[in-house]
C-alpha atoms as a PDB file:
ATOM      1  CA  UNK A   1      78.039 133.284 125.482  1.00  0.00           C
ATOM      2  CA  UNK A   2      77.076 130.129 127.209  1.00  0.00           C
ATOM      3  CA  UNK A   3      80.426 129.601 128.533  1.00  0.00           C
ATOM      4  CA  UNK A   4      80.752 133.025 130.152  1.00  0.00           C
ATOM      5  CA  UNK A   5      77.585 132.266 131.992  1.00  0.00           C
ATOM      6  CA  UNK A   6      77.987 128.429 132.697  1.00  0.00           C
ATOM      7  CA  UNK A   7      81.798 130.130 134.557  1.00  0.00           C
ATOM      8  CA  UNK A   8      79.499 133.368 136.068  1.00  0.00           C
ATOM      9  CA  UNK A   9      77.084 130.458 137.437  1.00  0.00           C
ATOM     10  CA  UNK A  10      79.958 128.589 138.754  1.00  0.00           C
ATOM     11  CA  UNK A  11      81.575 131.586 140.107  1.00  0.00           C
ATOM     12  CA  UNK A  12      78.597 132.726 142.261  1.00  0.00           C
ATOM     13  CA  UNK A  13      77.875 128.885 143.569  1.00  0.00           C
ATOM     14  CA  UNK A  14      81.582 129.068 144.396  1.00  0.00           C
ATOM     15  CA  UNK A  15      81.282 132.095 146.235  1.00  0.00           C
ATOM     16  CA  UNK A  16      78.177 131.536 148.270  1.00  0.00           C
ATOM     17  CA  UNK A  17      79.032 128.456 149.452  1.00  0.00           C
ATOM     18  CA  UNK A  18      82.645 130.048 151.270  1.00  0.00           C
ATOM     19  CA  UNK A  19      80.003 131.563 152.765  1.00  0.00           C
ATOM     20  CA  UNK A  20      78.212 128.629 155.246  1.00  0.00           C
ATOM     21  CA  UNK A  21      79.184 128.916 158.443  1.00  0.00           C
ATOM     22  CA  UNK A  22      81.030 126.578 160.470  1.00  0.00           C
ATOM     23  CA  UNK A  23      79.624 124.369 162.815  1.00  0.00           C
ATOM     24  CA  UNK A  24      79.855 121.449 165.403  1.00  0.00           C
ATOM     25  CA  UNK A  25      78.038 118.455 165.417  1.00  0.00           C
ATOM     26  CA  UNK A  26      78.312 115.327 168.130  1.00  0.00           C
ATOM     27  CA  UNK A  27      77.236 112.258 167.141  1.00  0.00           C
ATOM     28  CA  UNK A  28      78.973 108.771 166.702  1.00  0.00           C
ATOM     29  CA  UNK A  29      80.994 107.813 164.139  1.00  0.00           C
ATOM     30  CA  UNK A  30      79.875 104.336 162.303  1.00  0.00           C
ATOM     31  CA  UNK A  31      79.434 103.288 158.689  1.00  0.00           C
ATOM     32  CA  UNK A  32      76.737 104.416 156.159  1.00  0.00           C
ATOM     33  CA  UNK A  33      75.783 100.718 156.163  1.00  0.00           C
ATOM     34  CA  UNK A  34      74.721  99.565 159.244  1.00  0.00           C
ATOM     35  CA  UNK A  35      74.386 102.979 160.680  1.00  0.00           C
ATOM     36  CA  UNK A  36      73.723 103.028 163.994  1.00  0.00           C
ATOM     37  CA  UNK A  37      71.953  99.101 164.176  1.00  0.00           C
ATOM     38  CA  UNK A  38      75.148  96.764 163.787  1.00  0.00           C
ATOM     39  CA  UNK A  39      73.708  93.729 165.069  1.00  0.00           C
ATOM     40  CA  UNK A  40      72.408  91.865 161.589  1.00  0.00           C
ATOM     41  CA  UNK A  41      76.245  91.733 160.997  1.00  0.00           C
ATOM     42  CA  UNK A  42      77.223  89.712 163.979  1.00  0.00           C
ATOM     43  CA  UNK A  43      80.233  90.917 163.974  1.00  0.00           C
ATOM     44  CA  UNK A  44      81.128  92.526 167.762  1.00  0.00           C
ATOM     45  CA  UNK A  45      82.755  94.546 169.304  1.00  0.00           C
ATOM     46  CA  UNK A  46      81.100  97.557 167.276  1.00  0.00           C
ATOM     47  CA  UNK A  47      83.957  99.318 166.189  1.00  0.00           C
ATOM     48  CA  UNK A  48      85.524  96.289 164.647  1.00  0.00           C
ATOM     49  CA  UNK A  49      81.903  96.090 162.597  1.00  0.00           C
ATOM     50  CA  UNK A  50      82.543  99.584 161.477  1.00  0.00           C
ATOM     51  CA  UNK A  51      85.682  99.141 160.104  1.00  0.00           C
ATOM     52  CA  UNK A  52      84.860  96.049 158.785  1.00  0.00           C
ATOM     53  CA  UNK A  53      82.020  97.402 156.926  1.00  0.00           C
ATOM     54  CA  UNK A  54      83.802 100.254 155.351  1.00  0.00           C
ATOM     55  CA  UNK A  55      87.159  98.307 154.345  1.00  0.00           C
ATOM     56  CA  UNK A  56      84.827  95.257 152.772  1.00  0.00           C
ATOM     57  CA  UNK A  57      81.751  96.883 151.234  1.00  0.00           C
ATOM     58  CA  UNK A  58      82.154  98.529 147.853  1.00  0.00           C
ATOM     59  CA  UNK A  59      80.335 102.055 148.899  1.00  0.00           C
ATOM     60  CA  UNK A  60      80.407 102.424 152.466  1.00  0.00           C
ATOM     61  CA  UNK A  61      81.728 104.752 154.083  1.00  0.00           C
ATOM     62  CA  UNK A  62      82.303 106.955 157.426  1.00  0.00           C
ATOM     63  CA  UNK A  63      79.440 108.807 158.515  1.00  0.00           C
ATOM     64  CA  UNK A  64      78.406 110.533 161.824  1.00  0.00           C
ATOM     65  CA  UNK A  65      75.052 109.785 163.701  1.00  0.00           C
ATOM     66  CA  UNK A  66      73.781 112.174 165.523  1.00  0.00           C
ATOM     67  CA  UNK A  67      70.516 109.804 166.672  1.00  0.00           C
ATOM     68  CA  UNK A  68      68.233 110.531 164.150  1.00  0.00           C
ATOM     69  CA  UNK A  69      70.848 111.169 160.695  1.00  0.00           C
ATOM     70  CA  UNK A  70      73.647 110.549 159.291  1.00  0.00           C
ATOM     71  CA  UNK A  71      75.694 112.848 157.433  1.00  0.00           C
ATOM     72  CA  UNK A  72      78.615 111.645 155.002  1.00  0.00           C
ATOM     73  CA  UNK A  73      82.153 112.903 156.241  1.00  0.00           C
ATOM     74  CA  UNK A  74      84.644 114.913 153.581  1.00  0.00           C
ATOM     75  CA  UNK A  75      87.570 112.919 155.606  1.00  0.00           C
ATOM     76  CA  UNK A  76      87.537 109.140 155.209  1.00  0.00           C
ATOM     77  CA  UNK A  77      90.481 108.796 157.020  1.00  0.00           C
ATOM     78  CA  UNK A  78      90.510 110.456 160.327  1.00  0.00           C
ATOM     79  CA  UNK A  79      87.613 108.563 161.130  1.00  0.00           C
ATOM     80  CA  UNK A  80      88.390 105.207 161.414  1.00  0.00           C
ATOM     81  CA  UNK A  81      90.216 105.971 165.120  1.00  0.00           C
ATOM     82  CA  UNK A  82      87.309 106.903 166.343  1.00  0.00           C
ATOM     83  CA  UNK A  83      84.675 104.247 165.090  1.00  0.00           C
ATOM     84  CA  UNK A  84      81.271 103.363 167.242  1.00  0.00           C
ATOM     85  CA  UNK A  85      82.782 106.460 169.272  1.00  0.00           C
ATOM     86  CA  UNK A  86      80.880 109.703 170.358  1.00  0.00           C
ATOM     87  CA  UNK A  87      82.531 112.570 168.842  1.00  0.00           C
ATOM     88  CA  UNK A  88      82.894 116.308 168.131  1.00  0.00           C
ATOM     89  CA  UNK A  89      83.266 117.063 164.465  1.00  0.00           C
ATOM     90  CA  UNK A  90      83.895 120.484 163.220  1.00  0.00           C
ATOM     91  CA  UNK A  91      83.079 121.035 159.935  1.00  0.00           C
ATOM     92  CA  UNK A  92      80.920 122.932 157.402  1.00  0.00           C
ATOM     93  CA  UNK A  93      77.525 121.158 156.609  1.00  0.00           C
ATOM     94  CA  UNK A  94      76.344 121.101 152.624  1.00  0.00           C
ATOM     95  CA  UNK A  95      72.664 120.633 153.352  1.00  0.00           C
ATOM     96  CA  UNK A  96      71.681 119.115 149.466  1.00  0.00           C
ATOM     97  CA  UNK A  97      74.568 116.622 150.232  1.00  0.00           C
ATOM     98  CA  UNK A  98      74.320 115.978 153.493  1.00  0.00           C
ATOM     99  CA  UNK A  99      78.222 116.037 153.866  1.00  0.00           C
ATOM    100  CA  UNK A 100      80.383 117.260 156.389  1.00  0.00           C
ATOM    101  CA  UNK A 101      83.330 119.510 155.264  1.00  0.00           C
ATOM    102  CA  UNK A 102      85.440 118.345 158.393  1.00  0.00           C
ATOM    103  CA  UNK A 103      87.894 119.998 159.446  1.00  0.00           C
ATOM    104  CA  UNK A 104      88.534 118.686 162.801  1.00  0.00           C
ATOM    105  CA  UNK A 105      87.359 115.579 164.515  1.00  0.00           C
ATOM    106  CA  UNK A 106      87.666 115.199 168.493  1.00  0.00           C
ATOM    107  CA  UNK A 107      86.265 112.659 171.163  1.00  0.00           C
ATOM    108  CA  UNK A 108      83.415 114.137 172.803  1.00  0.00           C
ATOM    109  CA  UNK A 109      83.109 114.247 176.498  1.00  0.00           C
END
């Protein structure tokens, strides 16, 4: 019995969260370290401190800043031609997470 509800539970969760709707967000794309304040790493120009950050610190990874939060990208890969850049991210937001579902990322004009 708990089975069939622990997979009805998981079901439902499953099915409400196809559900969210899909957004855009603009922000800039930096590291979950230094965020958007890259200076105590002395290490310029800004981009180069992003990727530095995430290919040398055990945990950090791509985020987007929109000037007040950062939210934790699905795709850790995309990003990194766009670090320190201002971009458009398309994407599904899980707000308990905080992530980004991206599905497209695209400089922002």
């Amino acid at each position: 019995m708990k089975l069939r509800i622990t997979s009805l539970t998981l079901f439902a969760a499953l099915a409400l969260a196809g559900n969210l709707p899909k957004q855009t967000f603009t922000g800039v794309i930096t590291d979950s370290m230094c965020a958007n304040d890259h200076k105590a790493m002395n290490i310029t120009p800004t981009d180069k401190c992003v990727r530095e950050c995430i290919k040398h610190s055990a945990g950090v990874r791509y985020v987007l800043f929109d000037g007040k939060k950062a939210y934790k990208l699905s795709d850790q890969q995309t990003p990194e031609q766009f670090a320190a850049k201002r971009v458009k991210i398309t994407g599904t937001l899980y707000q308990k997470t905080d992530i980004i579902q991206v599905d497209s990322i695209q400089a922002a004009k």
